[in-house]
C-alpha atoms as a PDB file:
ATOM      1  CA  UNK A   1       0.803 -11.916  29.699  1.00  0.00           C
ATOM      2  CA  UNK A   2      -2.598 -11.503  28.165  1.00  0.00           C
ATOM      3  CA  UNK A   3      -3.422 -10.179  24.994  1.00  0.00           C
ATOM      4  CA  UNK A   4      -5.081  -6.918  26.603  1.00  0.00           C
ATOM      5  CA  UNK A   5      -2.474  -6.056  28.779  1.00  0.00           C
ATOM      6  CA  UNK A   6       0.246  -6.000  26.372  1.00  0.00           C
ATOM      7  CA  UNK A   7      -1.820  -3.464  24.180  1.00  0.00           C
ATOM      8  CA  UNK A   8      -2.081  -1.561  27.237  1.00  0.00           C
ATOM      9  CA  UNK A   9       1.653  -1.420  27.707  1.00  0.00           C
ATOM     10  CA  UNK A  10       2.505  -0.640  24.053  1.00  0.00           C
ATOM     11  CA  UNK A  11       0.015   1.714  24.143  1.00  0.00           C
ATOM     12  CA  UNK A  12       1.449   3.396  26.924  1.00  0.00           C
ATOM     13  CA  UNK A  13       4.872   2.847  25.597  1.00  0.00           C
ATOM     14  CA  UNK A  14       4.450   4.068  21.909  1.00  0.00           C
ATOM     15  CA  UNK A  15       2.376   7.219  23.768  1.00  0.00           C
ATOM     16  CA  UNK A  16       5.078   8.076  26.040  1.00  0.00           C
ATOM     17  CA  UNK A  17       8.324   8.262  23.589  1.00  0.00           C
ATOM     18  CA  UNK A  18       5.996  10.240  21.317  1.00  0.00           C
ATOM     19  CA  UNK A  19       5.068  12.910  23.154  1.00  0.00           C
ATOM     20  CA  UNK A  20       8.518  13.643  24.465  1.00  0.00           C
ATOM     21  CA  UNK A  21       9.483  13.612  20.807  1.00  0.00           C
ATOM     22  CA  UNK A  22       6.760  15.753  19.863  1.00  0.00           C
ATOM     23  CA  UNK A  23       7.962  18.382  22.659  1.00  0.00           C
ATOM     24  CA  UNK A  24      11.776  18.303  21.492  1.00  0.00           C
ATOM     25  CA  UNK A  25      10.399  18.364  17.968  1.00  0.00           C
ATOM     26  CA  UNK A  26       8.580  21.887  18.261  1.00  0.00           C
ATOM     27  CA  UNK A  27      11.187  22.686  20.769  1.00  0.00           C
ATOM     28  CA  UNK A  28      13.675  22.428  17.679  1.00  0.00           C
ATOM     29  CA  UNK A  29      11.357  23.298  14.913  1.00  0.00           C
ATOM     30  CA  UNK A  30      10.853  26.993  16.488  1.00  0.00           C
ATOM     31  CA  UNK A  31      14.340  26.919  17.084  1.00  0.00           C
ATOM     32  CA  UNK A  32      15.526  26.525  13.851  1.00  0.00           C
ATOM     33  CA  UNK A  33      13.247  28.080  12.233  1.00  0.00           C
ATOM     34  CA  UNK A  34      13.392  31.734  13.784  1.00  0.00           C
ATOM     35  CA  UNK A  35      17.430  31.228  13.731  1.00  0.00           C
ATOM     36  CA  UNK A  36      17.081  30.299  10.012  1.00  0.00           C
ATOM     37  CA  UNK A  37      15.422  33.473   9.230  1.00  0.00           C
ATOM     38  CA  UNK A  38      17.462  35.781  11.648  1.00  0.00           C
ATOM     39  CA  UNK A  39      20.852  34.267  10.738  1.00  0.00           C
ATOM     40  CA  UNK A  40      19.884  34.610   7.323  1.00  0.00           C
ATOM     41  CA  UNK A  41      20.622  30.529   6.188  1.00  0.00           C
ATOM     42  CA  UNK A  42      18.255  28.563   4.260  1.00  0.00           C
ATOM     43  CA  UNK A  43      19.920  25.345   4.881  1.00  0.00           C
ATOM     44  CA  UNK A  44      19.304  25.896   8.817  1.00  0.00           C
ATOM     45  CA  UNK A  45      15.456  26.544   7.888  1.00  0.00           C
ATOM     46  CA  UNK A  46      14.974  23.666   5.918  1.00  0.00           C
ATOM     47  CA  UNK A  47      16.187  21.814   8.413  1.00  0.00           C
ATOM     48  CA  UNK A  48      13.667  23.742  10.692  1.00  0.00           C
ATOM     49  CA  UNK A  49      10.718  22.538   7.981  1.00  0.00           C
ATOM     50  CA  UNK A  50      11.901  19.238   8.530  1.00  0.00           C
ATOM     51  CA  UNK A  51      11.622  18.971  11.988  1.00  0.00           C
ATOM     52  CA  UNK A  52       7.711  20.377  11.629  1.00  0.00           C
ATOM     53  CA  UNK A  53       7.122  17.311   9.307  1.00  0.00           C
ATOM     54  CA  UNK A  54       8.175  15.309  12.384  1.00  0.00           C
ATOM     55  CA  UNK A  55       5.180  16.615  14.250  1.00  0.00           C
ATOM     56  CA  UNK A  56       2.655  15.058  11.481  1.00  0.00           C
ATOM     57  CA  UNK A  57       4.512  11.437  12.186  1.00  0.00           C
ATOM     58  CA  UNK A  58       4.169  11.689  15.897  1.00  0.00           C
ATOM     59  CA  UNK A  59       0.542  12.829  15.758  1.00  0.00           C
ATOM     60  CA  UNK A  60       0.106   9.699  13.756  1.00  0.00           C
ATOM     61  CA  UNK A  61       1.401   7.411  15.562  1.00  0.00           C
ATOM     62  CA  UNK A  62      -0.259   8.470  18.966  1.00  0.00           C
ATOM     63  CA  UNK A  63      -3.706   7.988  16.752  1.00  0.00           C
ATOM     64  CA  UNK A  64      -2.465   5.286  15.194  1.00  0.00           C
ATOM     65  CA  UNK A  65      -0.782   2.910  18.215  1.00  0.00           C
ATOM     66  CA  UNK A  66      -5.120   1.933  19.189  1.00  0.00           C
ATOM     67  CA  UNK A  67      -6.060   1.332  15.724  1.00  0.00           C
ATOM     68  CA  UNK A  68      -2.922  -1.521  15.045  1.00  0.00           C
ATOM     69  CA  UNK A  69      -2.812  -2.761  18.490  1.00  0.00           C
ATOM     70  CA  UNK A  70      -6.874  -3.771  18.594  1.00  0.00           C
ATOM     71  CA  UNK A  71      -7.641  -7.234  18.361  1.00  0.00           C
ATOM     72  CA  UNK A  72      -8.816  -9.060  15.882  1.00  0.00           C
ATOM     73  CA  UNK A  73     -12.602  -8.664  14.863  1.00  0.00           C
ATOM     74  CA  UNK A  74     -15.103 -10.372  12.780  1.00  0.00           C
ATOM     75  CA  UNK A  75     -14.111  -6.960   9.736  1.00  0.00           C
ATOM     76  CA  UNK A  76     -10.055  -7.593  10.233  1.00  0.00           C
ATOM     77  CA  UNK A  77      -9.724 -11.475  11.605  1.00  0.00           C
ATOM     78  CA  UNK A  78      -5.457 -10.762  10.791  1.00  0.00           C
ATOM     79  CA  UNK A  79      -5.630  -7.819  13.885  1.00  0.00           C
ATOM     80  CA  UNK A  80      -4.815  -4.080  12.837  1.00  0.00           C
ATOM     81  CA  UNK A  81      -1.287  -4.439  12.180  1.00  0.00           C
ATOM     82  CA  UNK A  82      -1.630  -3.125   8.544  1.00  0.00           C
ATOM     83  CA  UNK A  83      -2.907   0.076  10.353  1.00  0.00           C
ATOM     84  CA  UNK A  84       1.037   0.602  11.350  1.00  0.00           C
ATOM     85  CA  UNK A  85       1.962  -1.024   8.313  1.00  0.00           C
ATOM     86  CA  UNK A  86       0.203   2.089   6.447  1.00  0.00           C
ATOM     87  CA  UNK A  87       1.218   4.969   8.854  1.00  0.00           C
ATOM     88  CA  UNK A  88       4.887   3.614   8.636  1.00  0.00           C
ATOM     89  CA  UNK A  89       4.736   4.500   4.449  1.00  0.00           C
ATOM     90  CA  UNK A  90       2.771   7.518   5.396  1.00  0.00           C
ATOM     91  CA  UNK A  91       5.925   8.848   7.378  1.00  0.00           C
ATOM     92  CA  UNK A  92       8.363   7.671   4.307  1.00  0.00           C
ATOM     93  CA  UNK A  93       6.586   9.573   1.890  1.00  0.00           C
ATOM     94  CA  UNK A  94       5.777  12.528   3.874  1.00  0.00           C
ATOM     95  CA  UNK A  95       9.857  12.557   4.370  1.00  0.00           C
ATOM     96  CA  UNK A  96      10.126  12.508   0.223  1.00  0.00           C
ATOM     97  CA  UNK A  97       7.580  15.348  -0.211  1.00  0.00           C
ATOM     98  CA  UNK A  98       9.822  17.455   2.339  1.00  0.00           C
ATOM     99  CA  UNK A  99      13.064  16.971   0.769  1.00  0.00           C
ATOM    100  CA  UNK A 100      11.629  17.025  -2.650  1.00  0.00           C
ATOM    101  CA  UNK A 101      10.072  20.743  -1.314  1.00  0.00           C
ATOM    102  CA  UNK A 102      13.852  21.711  -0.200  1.00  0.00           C
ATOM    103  CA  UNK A 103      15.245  21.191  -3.605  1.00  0.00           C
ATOM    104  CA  UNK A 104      12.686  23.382  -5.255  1.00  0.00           C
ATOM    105  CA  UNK A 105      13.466  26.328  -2.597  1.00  0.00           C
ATOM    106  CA  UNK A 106      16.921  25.932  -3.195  1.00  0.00           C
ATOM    107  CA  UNK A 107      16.778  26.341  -6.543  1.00  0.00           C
ATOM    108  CA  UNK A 108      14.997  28.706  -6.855  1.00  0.00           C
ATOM    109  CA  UNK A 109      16.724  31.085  -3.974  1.00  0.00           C
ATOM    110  CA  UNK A 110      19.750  30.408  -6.450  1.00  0.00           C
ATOM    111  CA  UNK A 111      18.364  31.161  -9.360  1.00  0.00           C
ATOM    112  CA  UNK A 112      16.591  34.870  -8.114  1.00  0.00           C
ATOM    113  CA  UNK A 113      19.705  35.346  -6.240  1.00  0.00           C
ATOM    114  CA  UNK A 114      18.141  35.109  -2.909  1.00  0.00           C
ATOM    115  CA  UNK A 115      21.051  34.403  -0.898  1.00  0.00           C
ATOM    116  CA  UNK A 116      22.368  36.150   2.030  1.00  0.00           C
ATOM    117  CA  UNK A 117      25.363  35.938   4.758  1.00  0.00           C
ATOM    118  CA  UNK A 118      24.600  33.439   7.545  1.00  0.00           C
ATOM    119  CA  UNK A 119      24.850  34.554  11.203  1.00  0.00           C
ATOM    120  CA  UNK A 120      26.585  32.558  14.103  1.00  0.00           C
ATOM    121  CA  UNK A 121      22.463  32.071  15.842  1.00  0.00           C
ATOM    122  CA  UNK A 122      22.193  29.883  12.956  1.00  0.00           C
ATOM    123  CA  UNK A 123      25.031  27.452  13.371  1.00  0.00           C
ATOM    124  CA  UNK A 124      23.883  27.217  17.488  1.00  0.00           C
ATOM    125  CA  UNK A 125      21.072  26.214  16.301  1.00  0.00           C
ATOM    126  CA  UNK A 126      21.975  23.252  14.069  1.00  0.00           C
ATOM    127  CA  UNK A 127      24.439  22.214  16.547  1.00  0.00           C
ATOM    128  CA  UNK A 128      21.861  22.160  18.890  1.00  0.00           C
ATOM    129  CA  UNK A 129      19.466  19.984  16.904  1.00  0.00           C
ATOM    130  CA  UNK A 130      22.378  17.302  15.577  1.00  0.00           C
ATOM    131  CA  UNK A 131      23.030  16.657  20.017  1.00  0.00           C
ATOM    132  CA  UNK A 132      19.240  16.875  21.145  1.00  0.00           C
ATOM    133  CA  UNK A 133      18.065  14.018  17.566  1.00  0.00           C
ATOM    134  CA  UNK A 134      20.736  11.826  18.456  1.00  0.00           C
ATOM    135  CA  UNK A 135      19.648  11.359  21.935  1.00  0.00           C
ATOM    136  CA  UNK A 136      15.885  11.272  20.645  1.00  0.00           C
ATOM    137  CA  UNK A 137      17.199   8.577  18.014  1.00  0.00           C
ATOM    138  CA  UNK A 138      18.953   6.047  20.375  1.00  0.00           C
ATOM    139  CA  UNK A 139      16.032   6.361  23.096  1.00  0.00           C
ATOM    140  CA  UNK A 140      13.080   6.382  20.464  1.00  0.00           C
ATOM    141  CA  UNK A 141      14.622   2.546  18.646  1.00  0.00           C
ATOM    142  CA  UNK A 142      15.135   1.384  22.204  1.00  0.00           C
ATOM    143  CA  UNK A 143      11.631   1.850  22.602  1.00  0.00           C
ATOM    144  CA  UNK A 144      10.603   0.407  19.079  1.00  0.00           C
ATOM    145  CA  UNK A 145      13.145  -2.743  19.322  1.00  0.00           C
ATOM    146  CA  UNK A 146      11.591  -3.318  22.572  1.00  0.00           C
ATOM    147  CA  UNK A 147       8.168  -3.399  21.460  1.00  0.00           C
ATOM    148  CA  UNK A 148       8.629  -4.627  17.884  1.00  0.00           C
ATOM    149  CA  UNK A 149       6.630  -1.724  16.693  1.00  0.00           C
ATOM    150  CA  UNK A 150       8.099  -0.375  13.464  1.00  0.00           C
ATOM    151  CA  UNK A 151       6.413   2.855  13.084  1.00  0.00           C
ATOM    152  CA  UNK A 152       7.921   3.974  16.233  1.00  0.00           C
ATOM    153  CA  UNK A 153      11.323   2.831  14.996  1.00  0.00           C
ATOM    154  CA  UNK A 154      10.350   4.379  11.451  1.00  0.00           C
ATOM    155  CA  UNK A 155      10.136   7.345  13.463  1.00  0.00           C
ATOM    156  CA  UNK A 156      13.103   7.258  15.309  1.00  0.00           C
ATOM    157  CA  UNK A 157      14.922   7.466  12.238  1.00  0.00           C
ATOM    158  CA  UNK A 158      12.984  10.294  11.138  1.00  0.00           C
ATOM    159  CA  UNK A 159      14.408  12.041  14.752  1.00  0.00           C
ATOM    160  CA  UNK A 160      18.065  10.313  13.090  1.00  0.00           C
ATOM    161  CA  UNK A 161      17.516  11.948   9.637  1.00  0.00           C
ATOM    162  CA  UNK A 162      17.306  15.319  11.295  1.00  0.00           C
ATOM    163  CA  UNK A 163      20.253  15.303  13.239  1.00  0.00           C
ATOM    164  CA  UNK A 164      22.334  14.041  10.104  1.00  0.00           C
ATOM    165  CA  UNK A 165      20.607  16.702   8.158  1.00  0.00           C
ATOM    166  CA  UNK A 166      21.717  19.348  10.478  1.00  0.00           C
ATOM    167  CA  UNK A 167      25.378  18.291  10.301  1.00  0.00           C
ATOM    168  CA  UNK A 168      25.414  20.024   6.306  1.00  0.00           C
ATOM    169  CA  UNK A 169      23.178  22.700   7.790  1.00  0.00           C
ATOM    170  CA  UNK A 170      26.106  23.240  10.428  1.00  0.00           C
ATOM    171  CA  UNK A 171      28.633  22.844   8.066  1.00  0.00           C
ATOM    172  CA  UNK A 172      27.409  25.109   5.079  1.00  0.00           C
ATOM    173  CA  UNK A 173      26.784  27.663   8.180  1.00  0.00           C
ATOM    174  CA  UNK A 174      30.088  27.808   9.581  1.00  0.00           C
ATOM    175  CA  UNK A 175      31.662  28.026   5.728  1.00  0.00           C
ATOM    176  CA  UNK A 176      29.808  30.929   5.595  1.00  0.00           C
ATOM    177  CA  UNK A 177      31.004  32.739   8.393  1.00  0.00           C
ATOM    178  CA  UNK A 178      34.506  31.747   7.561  1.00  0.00           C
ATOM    179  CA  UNK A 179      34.495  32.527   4.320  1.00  0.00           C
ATOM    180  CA  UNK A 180      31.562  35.092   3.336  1.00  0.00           C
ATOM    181  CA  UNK A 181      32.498  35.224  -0.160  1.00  0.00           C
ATOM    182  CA  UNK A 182      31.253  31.474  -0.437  1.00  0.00           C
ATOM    183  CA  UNK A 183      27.952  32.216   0.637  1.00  0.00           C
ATOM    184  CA  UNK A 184      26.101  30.039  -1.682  1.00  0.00           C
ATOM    185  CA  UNK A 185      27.648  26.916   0.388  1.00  0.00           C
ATOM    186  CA  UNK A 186      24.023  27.535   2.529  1.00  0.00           C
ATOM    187  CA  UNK A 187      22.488  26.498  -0.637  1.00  0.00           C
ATOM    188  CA  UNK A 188      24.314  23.351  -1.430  1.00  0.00           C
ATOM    189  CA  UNK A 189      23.787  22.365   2.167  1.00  0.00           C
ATOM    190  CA  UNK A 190      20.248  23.105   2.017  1.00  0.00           C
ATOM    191  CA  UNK A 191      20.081  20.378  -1.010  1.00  0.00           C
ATOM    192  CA  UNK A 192      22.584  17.886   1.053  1.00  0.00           C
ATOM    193  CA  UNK A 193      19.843  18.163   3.911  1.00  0.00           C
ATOM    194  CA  UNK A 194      17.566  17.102   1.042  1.00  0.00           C
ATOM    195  CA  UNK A 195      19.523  13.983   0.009  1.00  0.00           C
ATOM    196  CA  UNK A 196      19.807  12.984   3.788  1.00  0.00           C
ATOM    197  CA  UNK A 197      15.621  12.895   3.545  1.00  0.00           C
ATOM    198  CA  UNK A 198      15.192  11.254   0.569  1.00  0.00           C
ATOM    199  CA  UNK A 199      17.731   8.190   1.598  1.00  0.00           C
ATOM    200  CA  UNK A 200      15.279   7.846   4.903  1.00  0.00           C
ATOM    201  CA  UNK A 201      12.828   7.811   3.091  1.00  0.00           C
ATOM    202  CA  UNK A 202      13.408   5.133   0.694  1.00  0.00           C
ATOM    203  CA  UNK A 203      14.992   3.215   3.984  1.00  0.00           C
ATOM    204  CA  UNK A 204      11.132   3.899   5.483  1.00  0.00           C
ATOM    205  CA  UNK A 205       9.174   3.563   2.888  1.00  0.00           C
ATOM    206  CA  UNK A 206      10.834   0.248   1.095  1.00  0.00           C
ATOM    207  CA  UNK A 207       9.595  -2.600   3.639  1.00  0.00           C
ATOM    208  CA  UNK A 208       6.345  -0.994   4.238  1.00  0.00           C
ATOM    209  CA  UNK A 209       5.491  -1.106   0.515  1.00  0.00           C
ATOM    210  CA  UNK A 210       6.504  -4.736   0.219  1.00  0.00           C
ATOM    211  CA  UNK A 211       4.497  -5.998   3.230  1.00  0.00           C
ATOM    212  CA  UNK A 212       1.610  -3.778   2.139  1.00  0.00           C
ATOM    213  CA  UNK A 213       2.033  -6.191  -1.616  1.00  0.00           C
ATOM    214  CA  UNK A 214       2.347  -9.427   0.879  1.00  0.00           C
ATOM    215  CA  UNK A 215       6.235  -9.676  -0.296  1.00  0.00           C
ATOM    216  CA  UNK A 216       7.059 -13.203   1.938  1.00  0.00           C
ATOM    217  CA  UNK A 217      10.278 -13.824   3.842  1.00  0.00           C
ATOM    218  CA  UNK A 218      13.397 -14.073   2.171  1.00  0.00           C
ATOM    219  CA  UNK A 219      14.693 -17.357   0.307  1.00  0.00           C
ATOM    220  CA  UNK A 220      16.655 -18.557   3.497  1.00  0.00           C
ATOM    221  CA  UNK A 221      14.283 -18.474   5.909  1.00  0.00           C
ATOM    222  CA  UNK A 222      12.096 -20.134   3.915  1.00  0.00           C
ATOM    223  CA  UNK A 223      14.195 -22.832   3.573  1.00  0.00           C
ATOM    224  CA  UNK A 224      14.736 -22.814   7.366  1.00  0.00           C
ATOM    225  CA  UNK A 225      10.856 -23.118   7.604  1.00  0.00           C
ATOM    226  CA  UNK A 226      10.673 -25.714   5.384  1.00  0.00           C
ATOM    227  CA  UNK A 227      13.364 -27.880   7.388  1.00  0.00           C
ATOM    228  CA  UNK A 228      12.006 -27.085  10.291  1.00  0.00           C
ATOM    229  CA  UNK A 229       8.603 -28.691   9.191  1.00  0.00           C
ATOM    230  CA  UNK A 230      10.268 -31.486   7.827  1.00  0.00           C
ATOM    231  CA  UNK A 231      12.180 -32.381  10.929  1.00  0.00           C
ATOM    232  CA  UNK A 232       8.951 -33.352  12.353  1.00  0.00           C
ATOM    233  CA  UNK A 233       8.441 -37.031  12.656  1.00  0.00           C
ATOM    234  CA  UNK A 234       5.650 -38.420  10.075  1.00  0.00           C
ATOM    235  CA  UNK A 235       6.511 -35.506   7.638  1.00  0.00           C
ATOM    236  CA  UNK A 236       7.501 -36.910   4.563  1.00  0.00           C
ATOM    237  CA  UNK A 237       7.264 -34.043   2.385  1.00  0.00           C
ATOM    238  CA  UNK A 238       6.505 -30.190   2.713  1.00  0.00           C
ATOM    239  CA  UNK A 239       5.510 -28.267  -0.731  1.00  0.00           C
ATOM    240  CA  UNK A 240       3.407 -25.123  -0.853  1.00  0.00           C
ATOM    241  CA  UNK A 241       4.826 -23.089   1.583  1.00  0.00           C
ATOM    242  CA  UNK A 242       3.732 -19.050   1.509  1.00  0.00           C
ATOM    243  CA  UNK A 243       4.478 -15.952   4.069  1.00  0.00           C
ATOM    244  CA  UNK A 244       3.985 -12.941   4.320  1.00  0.00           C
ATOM    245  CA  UNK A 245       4.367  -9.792   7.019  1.00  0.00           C
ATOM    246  CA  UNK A 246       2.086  -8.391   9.265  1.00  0.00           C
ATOM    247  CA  UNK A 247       3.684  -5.878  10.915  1.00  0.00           C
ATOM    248  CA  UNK A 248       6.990  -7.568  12.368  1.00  0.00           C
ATOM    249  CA  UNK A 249       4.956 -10.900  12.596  1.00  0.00           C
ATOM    250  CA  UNK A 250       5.300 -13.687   9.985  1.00  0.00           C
ATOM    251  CA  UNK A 251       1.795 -15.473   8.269  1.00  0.00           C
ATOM    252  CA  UNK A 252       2.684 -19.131   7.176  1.00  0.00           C
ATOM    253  CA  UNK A 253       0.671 -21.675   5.491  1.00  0.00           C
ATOM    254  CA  UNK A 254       1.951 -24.864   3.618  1.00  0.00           C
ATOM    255  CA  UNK A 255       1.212 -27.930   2.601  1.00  0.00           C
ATOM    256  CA  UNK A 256       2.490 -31.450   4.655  1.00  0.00           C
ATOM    257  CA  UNK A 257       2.398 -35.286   3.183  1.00  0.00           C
ATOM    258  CA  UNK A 258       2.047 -37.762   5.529  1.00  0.00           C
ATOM    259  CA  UNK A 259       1.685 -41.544   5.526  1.00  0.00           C
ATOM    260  CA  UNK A 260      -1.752 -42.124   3.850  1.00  0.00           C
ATOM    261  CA  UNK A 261      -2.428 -45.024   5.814  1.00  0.00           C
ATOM    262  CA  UNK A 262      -2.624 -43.786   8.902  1.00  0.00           C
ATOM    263  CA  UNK A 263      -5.637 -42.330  10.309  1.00  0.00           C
ATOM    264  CA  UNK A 264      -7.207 -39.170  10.181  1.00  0.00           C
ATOM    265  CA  UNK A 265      -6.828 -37.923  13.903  1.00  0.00           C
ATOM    266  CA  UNK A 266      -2.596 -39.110  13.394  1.00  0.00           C
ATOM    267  CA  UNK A 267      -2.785 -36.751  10.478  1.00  0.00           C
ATOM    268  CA  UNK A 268      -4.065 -33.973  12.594  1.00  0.00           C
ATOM    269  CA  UNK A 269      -1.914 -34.848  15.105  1.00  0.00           C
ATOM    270  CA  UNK A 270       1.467 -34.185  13.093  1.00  0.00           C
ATOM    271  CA  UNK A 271      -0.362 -30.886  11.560  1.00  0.00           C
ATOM    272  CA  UNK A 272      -0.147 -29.751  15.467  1.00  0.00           C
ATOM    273  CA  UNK A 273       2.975 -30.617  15.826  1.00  0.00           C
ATOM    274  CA  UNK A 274       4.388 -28.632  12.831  1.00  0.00           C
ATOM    275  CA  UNK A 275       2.357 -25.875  13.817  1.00  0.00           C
ATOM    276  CA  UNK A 276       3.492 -25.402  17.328  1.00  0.00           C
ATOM    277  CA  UNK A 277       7.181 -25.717  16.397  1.00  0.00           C
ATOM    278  CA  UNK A 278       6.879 -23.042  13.568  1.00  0.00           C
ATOM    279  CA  UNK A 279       4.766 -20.806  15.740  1.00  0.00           C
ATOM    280  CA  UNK A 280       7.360 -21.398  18.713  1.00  0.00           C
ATOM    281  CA  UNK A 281      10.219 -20.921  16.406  1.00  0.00           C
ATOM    282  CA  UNK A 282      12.881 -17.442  16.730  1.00  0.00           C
ATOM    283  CA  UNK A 283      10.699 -16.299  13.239  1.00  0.00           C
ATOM    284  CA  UNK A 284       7.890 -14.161  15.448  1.00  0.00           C
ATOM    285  CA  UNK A 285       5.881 -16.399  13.314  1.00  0.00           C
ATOM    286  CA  UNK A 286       1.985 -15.014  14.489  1.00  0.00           C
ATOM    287  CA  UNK A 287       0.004 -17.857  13.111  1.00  0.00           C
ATOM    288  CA  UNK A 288       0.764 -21.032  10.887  1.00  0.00           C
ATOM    289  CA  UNK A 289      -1.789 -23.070   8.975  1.00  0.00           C
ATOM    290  CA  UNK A 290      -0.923 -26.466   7.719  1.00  0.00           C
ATOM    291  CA  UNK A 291      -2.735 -28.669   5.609  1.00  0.00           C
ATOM    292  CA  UNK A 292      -2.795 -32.269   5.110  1.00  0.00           C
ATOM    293  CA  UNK A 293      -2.287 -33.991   1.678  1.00  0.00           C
ATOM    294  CA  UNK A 294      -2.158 -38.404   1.890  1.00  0.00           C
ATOM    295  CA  UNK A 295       0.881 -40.138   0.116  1.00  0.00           C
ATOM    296  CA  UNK A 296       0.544 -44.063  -0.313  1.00  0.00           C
ATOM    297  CA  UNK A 297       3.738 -45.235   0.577  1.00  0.00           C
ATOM    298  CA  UNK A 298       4.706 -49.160   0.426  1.00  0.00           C
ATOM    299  CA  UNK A 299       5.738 -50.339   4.133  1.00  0.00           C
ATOM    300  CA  UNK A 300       9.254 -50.512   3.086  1.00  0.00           C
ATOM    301  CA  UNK A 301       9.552 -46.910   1.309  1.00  0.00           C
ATOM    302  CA  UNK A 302       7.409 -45.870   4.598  1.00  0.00           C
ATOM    303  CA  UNK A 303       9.975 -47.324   7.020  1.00  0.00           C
ATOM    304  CA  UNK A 304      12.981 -45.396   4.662  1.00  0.00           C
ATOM    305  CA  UNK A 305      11.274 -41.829   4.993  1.00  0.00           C
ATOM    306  CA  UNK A 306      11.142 -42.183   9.039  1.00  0.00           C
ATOM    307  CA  UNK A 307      14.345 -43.151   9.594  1.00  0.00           C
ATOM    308  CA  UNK A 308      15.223 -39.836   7.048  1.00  0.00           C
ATOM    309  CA  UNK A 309      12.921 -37.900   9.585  1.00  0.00           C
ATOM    310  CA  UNK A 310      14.323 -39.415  12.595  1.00  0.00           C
ATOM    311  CA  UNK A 311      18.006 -38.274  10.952  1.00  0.00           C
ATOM    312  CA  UNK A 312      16.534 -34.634  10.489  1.00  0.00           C
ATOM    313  CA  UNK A 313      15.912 -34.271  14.113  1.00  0.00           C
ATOM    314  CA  UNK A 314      19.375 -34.970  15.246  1.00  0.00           C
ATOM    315  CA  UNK A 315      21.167 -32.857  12.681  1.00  0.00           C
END
């Protein structure tokens, strides 16, 4: 499959599970929102709020999925993939600035005394959003697993967030219409909505801040890389090694020894070699640079370190 025709398809992938959950998403947002303010519960119309934010990620991603999917140019020889990278902590810290937002308006509902008795339209409602996010959820990851796209998976947890934040919405709902003298529950399950947000947040936000500061793999698998390079027959030593993400693709470049009498074109030869096993490794490593440093080895030291690399391949 060519490069252009996979864009095409990702493109058309990303495009289509956004739109549908841009419908549902003002579908639920009006929802909520008008049975928030008719059945008198804050909690249900912060979770409406929260559902509008959804909108701003979906909008960004169906901008976004051409800019991260073009390829590489003379301006961005590494592709676009940062593009997503970006959006992805875009739609973590959008979902902070929500629940952060929630907080304040419970607060201070509780502290004027704004609170009233909750009506049964508002616990339809939140029922109605936990079903219809979960569905949206499990479709959207397929989608992003599929594709390796995490922005669209980033999102599908945004659509997850929601419905978990509409189970305390529920909840603090149907409290109140069981027992109206606890009517401040709405409150505390407006703030529970809150915490629900934040913790997606941080879960978004996390691994697109470290890619964006070039964190590399962890310790293991760079160990694994490293073994994997040495299994290679005229490797005698690998030192230098350094990756980091772009988008769900790895970056590796390290340093080889080889036998410093041979010639230059063998040298080159086993720098292939290591390259098209790393690159053809489970690691979605995207590209992998080697480079060549000569060790003088006596014949008899030089006959020890093949039989090592000949042991390496067999283990």
């Amino acid at each position: 499959m060519t490069d252009g025709v996979k864009r095409t398809e990702q493109i058309a992938a990303v495009s289509k599970v956004t739109w549908v959950g841009l419908a549902v998403n003002v579908i639920l947002a009006v929802l909520k929102i008008l049975a928030g303010i008719f059945g008198n519960s804050r909690a249900v119309t912060a979770d409406g709020i929260h559902s509008l934010s959804d909108l701003v990620t979906d909008v960004s991603l169906l901008i976004g999925v051409r800019m991260w999917t073009a390829p590489p140019d003379k301006s961005h020889p590494y592709g676009h993939q940062r593009y997503e990278t970006l959006i992805t902590a875009a739609i973590g810290i959008l979902l902070a600035v929500v629940a952060v937002g929630i907080v304040i308006d419970a607060s201070v509902a509780y502290s004027e005394q704004h609170v009233h008795h909750a009506k049964a339209i508002a616990l339809g409602a939140a029922l109605t959003s936990i079903v219809a996010n979960e569905i949206l959820y499990r479709w959207t990851v397929f989608y992003g697993r599929l594709h390796k796209a995490p922005s669209v998976i980033a999102n599908a947890w945004h659509h997850r967030s929601d419905a978990l934040s509409s189970i305390p919405a529920a909840a603090s709902v149907l409290v109140g219409l069981l027992l109206p003298e606890w009517y401040w529950v709405d409150l505390v399950g407006s703030i529970i909505v809150a915490f629900f947000i934040i913790h997606a947040a941080w879960e978004i936000t996390l691994p697109a801040v470290n890619e964006l500061v070039d964190k590399g793999v962890p310790e293991t698998v760079a160990k694994e890389l490293q073994d994997l390079a040495l299994s290679v027959e005229g490797v005698l030593d690998v030192h230098k090694l350094r990756t980091r993400y772009q988008g769900v693709a790895v970056f590796v470049d390290l340093h080889i020894s080889v036998d410093g009498s041979i010639s230059v074109e063998e040298g080159h030869a086993i720098a292939d070699k290591v390259e098209a096993l790393l690159e053809g490794s489970d690691y979605d490593i995207a590209d992998a640079l080697v480079h060549v440093d000569p060790q003088r080895l006596d014949s008899s030291e030089t006959r020890q370190r093949r039989m090592r690399n000949r042991g390496r391949r067999f283990l």
